[in-house]
N, C-alpha and C. Protein backbone atom coordinates (compact mmCIF):
# COMPACT_ATOMS: atom_id res chain seq x y z
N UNK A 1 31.38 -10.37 -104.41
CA UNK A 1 32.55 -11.22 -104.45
C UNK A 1 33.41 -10.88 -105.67
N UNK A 2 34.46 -10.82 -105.21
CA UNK A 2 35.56 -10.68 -106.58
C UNK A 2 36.05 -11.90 -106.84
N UNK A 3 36.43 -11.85 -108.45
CA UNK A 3 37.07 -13.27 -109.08
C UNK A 3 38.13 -12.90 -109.62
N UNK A 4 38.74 -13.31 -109.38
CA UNK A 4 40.10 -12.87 -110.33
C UNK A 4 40.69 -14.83 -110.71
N UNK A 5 41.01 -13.98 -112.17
CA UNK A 5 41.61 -15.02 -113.27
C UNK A 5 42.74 -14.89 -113.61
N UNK A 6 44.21 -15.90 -113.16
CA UNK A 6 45.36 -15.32 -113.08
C UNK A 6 45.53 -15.83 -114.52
N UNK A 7 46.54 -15.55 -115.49
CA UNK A 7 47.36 -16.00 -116.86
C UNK A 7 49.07 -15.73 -116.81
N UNK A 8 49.62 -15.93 -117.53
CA UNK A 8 51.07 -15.80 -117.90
C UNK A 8 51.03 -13.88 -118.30
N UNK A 9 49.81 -13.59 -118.67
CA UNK A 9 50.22 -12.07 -119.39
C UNK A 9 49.29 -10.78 -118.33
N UNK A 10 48.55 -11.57 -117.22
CA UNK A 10 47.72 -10.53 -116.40
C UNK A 10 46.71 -11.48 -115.74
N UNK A 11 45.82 -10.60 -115.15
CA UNK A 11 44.64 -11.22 -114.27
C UNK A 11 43.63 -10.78 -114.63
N UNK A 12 42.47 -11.54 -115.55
CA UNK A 12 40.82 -11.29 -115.79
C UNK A 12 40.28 -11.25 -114.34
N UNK A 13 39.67 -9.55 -114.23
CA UNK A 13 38.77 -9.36 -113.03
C UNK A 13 37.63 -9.46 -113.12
N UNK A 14 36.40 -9.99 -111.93
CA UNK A 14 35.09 -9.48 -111.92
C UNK A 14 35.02 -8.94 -110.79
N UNK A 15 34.84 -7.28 -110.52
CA UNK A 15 34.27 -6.75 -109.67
C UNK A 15 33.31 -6.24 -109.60
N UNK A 16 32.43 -6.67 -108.70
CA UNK A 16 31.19 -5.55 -108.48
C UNK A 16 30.10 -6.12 -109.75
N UNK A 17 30.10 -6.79 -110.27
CA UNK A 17 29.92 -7.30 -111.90
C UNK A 17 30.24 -7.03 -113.26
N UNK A 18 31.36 -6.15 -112.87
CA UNK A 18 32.13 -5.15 -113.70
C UNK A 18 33.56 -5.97 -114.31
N UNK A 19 33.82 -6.73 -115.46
CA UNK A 19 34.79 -7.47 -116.16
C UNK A 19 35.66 -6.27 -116.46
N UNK A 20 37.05 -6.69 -115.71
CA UNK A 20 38.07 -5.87 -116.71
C UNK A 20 39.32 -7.05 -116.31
N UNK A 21 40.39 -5.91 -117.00
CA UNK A 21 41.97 -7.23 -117.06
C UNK A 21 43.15 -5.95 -116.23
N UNK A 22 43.64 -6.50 -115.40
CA UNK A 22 44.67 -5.97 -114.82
C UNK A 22 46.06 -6.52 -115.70
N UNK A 23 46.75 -5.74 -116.68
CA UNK A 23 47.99 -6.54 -117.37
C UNK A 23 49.08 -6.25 -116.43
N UNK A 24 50.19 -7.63 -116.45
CA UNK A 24 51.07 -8.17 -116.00
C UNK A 24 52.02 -6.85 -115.31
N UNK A 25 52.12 -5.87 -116.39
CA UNK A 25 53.32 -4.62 -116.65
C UNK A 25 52.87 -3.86 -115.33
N UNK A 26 51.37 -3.21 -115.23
CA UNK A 26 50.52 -2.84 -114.45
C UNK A 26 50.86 -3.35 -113.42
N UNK A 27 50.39 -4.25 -112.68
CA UNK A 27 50.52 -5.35 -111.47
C UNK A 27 52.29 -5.17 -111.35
N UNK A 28 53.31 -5.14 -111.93
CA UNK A 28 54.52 -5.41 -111.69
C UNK A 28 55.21 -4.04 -110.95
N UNK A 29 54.52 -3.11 -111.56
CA UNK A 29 54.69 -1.58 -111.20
C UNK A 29 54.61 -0.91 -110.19
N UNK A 30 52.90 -1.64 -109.78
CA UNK A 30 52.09 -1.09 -108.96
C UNK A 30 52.31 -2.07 -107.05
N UNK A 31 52.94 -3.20 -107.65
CA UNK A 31 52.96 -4.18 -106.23
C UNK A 31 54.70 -3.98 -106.24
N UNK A 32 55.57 -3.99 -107.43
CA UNK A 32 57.10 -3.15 -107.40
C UNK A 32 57.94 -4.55 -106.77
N UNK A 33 57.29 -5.60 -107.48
CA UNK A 33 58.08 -6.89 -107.82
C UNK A 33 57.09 -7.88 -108.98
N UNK A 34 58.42 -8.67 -109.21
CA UNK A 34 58.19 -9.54 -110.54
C UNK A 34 56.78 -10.23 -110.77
N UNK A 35 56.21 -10.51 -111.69
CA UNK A 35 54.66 -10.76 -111.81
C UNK A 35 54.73 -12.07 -110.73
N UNK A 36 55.30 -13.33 -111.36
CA UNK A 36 55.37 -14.42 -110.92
C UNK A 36 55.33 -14.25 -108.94
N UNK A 37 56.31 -12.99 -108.67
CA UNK A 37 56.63 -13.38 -107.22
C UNK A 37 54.80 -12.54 -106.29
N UNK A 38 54.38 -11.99 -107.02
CA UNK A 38 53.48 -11.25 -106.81
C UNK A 38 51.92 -12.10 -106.34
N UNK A 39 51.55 -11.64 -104.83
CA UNK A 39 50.50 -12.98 -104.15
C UNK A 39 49.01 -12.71 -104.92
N UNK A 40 48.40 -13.47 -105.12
CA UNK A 40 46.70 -13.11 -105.15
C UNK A 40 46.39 -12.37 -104.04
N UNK A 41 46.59 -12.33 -102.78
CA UNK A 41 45.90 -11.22 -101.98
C UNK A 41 46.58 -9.97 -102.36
N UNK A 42 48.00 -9.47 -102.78
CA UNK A 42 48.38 -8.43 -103.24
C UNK A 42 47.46 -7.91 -104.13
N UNK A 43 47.29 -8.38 -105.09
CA UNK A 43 46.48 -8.36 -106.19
C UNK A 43 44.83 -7.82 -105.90
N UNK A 44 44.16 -8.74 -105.08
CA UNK A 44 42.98 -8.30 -104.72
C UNK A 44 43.15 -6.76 -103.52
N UNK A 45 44.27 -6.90 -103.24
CA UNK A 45 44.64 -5.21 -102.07
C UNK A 45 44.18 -4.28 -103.08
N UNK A 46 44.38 -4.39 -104.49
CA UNK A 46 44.58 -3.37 -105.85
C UNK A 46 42.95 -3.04 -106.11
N UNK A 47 42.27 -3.99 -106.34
CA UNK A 47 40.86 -4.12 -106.78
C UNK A 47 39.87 -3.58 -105.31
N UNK A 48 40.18 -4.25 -104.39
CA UNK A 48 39.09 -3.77 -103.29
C UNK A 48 39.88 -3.02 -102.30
N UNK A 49 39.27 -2.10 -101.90
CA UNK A 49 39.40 -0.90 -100.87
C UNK A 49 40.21 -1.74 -99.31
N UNK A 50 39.17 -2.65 -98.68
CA UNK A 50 39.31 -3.31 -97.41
C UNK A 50 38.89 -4.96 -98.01
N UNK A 51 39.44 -5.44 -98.79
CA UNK A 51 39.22 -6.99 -98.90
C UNK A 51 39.21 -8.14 -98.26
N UNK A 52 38.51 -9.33 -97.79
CA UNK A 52 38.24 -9.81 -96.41
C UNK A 52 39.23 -11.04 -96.81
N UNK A 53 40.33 -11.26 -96.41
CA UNK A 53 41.85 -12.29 -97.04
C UNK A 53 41.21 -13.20 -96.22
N UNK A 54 41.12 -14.76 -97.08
CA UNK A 54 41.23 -15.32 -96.15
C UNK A 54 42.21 -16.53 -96.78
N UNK A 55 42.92 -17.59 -96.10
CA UNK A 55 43.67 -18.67 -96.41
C UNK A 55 44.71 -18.20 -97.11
N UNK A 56 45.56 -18.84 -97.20
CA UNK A 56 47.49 -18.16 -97.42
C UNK A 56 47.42 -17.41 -98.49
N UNK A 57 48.55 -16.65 -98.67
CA UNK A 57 48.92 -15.89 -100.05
C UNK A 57 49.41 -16.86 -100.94
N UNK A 58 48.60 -16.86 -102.15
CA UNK A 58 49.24 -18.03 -103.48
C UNK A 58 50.17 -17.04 -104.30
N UNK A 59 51.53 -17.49 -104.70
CA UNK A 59 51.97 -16.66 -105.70
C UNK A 59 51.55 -17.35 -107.21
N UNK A 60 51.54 -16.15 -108.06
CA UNK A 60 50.69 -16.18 -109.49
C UNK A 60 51.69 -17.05 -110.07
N UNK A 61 53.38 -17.30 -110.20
CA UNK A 61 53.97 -18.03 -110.50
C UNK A 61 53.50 -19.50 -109.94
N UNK A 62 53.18 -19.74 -108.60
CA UNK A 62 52.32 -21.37 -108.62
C UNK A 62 51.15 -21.52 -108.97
N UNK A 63 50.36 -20.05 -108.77
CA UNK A 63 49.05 -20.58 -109.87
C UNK A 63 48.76 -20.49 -111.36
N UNK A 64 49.96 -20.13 -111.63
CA UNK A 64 49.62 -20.78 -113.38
C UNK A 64 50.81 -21.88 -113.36
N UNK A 65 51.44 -21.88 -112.84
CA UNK A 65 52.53 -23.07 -112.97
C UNK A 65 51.57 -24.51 -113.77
């Protein structure tokens, strides 16, 4: 299971049991819109190969809101 931890400056990952931080700049580059407009399933597309989505896309702007 992956966890991801959204913030104002990036997302604390656990994959695989492996802790790292995806920063904001990164994620903005790589998905090629604004952090805030950018979904948690986008996000997990980045970290896992075939990731199993389930329940709506949250944007990171309402989950740190």
């Amino acid at each position: 299971m992956t966890v991801l931890s959204f913030d104002e400056t990036g997302v604390d990952v656990v994959y695989e049991g492996t802790e790292f931080r995806l920063e904001k700049a990164l994620i903005e580059e790589a998905i090629g819109k604004s952090y805030p407009d950018v979904t948690d399933h986008e996000v997990l597309q980045m970290v896992e190969e075939a990731p199993s989505l389930s329940g709506e896309p949250r944007r990171i702007g309402d989950i740190i809101a």
